[in-house]
C-alpha atoms as a PDB file:
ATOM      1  CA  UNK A   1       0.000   0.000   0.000  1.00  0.00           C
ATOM      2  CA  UNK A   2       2.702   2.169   0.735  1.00  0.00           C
ATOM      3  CA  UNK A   3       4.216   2.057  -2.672  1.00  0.00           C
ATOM      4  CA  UNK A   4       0.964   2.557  -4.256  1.00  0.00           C
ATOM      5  CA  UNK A   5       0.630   5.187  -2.226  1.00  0.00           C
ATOM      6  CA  UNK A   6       4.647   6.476  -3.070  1.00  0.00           C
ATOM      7  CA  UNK A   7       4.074   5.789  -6.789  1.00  0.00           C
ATOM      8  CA  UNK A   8       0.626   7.588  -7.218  1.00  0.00           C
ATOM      9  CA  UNK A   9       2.267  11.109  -5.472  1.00  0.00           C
ATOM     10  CA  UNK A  10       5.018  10.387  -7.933  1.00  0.00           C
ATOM     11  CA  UNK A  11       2.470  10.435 -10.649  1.00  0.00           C
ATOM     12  CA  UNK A  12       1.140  13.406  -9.726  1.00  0.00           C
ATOM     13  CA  UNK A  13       4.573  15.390  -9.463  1.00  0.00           C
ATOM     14  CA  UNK A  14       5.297  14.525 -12.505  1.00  0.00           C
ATOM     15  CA  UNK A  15       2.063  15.583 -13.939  1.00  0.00           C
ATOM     16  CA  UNK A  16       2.392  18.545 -12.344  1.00  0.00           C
ATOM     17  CA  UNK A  17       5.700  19.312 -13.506  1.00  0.00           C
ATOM     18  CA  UNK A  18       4.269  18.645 -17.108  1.00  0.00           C
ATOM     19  CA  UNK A  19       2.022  21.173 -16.671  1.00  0.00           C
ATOM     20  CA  UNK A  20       4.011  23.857 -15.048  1.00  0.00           C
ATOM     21  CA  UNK A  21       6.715  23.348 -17.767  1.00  0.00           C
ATOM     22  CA  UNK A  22       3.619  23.266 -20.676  1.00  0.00           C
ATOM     23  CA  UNK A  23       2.375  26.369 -18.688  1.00  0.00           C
ATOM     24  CA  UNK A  24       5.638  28.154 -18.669  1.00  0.00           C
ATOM     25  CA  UNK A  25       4.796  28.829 -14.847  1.00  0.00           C
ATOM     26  CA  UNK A  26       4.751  32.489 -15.265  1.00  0.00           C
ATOM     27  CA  UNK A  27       2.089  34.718 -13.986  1.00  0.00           C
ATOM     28  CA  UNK A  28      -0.196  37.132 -16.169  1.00  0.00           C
ATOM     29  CA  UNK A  29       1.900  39.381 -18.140  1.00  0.00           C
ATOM     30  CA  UNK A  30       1.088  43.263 -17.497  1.00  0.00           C
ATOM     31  CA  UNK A  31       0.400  45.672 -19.721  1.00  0.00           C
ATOM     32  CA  UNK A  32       2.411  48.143 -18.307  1.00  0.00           C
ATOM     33  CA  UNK A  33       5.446  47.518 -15.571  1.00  0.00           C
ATOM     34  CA  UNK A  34       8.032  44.963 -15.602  1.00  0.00           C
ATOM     35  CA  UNK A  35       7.410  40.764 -14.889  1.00  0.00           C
ATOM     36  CA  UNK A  36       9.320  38.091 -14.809  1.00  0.00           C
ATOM     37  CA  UNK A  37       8.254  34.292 -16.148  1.00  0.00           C
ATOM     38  CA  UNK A  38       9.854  31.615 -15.589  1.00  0.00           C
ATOM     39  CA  UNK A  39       9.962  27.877 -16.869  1.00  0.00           C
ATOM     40  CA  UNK A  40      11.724  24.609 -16.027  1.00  0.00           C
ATOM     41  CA  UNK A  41      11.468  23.029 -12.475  1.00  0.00           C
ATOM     42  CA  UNK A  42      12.817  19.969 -10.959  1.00  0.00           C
ATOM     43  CA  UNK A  43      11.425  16.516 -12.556  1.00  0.00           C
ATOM     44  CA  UNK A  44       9.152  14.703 -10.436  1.00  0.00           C
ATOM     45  CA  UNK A  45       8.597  17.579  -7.763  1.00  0.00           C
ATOM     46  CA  UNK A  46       5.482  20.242  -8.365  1.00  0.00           C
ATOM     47  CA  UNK A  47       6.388  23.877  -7.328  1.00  0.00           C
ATOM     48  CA  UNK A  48       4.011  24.524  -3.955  1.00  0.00           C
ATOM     49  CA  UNK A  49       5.351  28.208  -3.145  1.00  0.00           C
ATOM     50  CA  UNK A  50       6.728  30.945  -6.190  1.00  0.00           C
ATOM     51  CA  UNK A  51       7.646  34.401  -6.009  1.00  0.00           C
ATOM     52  CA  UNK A  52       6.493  37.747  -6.612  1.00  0.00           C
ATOM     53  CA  UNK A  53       6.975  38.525 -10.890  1.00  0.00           C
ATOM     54  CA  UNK A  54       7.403  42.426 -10.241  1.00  0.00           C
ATOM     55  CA  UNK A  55      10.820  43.676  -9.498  1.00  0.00           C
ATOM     56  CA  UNK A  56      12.674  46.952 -11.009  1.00  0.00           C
ATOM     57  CA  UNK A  57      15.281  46.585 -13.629  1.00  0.00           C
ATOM     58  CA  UNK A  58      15.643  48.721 -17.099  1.00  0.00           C
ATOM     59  CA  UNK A  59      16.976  45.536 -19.340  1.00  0.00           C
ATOM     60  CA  UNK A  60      14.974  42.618 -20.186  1.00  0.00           C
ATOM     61  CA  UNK A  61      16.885  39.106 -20.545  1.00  0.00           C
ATOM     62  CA  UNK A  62      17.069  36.070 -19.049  1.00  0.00           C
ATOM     63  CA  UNK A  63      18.754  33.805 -16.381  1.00  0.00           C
ATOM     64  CA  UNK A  64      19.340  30.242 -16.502  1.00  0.00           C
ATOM     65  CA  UNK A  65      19.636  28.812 -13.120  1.00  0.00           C
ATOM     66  CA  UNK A  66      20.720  24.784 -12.249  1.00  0.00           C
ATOM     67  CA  UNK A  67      18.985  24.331  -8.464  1.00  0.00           C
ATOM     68  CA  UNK A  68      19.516  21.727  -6.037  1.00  0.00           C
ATOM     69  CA  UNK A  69      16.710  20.782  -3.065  1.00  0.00           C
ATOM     70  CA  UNK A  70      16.237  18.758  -0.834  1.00  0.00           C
ATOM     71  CA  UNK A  71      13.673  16.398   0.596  1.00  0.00           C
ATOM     72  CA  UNK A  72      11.946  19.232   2.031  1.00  0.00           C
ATOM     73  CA  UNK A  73      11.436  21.127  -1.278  1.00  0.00           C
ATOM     74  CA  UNK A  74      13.671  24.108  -0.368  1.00  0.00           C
ATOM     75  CA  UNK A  75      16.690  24.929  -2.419  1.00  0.00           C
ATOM     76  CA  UNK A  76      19.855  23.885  -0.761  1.00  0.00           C
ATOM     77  CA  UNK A  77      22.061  25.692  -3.335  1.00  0.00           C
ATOM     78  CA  UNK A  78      22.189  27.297  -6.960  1.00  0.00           C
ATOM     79  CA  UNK A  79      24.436  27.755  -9.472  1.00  0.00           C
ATOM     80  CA  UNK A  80      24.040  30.422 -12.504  1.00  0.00           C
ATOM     81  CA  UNK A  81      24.485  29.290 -15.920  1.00  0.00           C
ATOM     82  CA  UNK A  82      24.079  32.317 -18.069  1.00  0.00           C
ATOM     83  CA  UNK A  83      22.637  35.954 -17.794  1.00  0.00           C
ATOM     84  CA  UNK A  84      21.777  38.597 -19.771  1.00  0.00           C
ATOM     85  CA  UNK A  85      23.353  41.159 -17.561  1.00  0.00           C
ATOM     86  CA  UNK A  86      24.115  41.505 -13.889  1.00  0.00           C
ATOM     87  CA  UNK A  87      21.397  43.346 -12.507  1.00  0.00           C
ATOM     88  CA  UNK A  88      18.769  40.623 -13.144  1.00  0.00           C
ATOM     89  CA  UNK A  89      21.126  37.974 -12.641  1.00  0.00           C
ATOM     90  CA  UNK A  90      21.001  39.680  -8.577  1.00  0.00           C
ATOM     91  CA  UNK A  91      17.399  39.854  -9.077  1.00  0.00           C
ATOM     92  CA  UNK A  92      16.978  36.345 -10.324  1.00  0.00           C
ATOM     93  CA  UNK A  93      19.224  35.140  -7.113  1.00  0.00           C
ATOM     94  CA  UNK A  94      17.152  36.687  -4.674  1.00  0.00           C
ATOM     95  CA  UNK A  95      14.062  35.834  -6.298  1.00  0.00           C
ATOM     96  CA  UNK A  96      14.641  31.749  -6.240  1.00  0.00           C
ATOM     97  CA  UNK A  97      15.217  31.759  -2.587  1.00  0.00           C
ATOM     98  CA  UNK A  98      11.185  32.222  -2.446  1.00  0.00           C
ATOM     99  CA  UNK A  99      10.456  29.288  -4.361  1.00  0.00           C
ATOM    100  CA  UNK A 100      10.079  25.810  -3.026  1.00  0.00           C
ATOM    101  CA  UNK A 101       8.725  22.654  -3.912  1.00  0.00           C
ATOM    102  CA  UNK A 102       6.831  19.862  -2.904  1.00  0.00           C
ATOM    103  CA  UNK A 103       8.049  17.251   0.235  1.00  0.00           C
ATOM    104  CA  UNK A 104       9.126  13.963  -0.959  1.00  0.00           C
ATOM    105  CA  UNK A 105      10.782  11.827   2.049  1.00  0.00           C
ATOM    106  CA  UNK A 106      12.128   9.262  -0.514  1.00  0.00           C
ATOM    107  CA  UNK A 107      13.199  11.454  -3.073  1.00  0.00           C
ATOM    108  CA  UNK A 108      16.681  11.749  -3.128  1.00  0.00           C
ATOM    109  CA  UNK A 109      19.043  13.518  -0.738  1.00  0.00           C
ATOM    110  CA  UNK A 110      19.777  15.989  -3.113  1.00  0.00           C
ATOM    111  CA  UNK A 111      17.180  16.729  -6.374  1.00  0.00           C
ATOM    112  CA  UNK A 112      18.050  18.874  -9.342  1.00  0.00           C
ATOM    113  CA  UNK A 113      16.635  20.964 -11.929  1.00  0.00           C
ATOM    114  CA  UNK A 114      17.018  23.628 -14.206  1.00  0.00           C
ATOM    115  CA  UNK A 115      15.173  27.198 -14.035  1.00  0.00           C
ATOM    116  CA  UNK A 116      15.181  29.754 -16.636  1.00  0.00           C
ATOM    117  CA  UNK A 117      13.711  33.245 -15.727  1.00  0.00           C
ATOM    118  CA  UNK A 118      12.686  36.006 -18.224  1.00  0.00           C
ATOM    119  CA  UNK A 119      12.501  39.342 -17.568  1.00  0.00           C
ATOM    120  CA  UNK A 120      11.071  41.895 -20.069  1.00  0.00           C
ATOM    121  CA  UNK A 121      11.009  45.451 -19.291  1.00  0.00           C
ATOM    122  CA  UNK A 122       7.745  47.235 -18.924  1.00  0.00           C
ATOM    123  CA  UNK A 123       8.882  49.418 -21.907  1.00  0.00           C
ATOM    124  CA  UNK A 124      10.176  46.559 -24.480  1.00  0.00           C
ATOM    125  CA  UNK A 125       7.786  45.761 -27.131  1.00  0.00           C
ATOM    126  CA  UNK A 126       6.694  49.342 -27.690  1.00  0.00           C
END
């Protein structure tokens, strides 16, 4: 029972994930200000607390993030790949540390996943 059990939350992380990742996990874009999206995640584990998309920067770009968490969901450390430029590359790091994921006593010690945050200006597009 306890592996159905095991195996059926598994399903559902997964599907989760699917759908965050099909969804692109990103908020309502505004019409006017700045936001950020982001997609990506960490296979098998659904994202259960995100961040706040509004933040102040003048250049759009993006951030590509590798995360590590633990059983507990919360991210245990980060390394950046690539940025656009370093003020939303220090955005994007203090942003992630909201984020955390489901609880999954038998996952693995350590999980990982990559994350890859756009930003776009309020005044891009125009």
């Amino acid at each position: 029972m306890k592996r159905l059990i095991t195996a059926f939350l598994l399903l559902i992380s997964t599907v989760a994930f699917a759908q965050n990742k099909e969804a692109g996990i990103a908020g309502a874009p505004s019409k006017m200000g700045n936001n950020i999206h982001f997609s990506g995640g960490v296979p098998g584990r659904a994202i259960v607390a995100g961040f706040d998309r509004k933040a102040e920067f003048t250049e759009g770009g993006s951030v590509k993030i590798k995360i590590w968490i633990d059983r507990d969901g919360k991210i245990i450390r980060y390394q950046v790949y690539s940025a656009s430029n370093a003020a939303i590359k220090n955005i994007a790091e203090q942003k992630i540390k909201g984020l955390r994921f489901n609880k999954m006593r038998d996952a693995p010690q350590e999980h990982s996943g990559m994350l890859i945050l756009k930003f776009r200006a309020g005044n891009e597009g125009k």
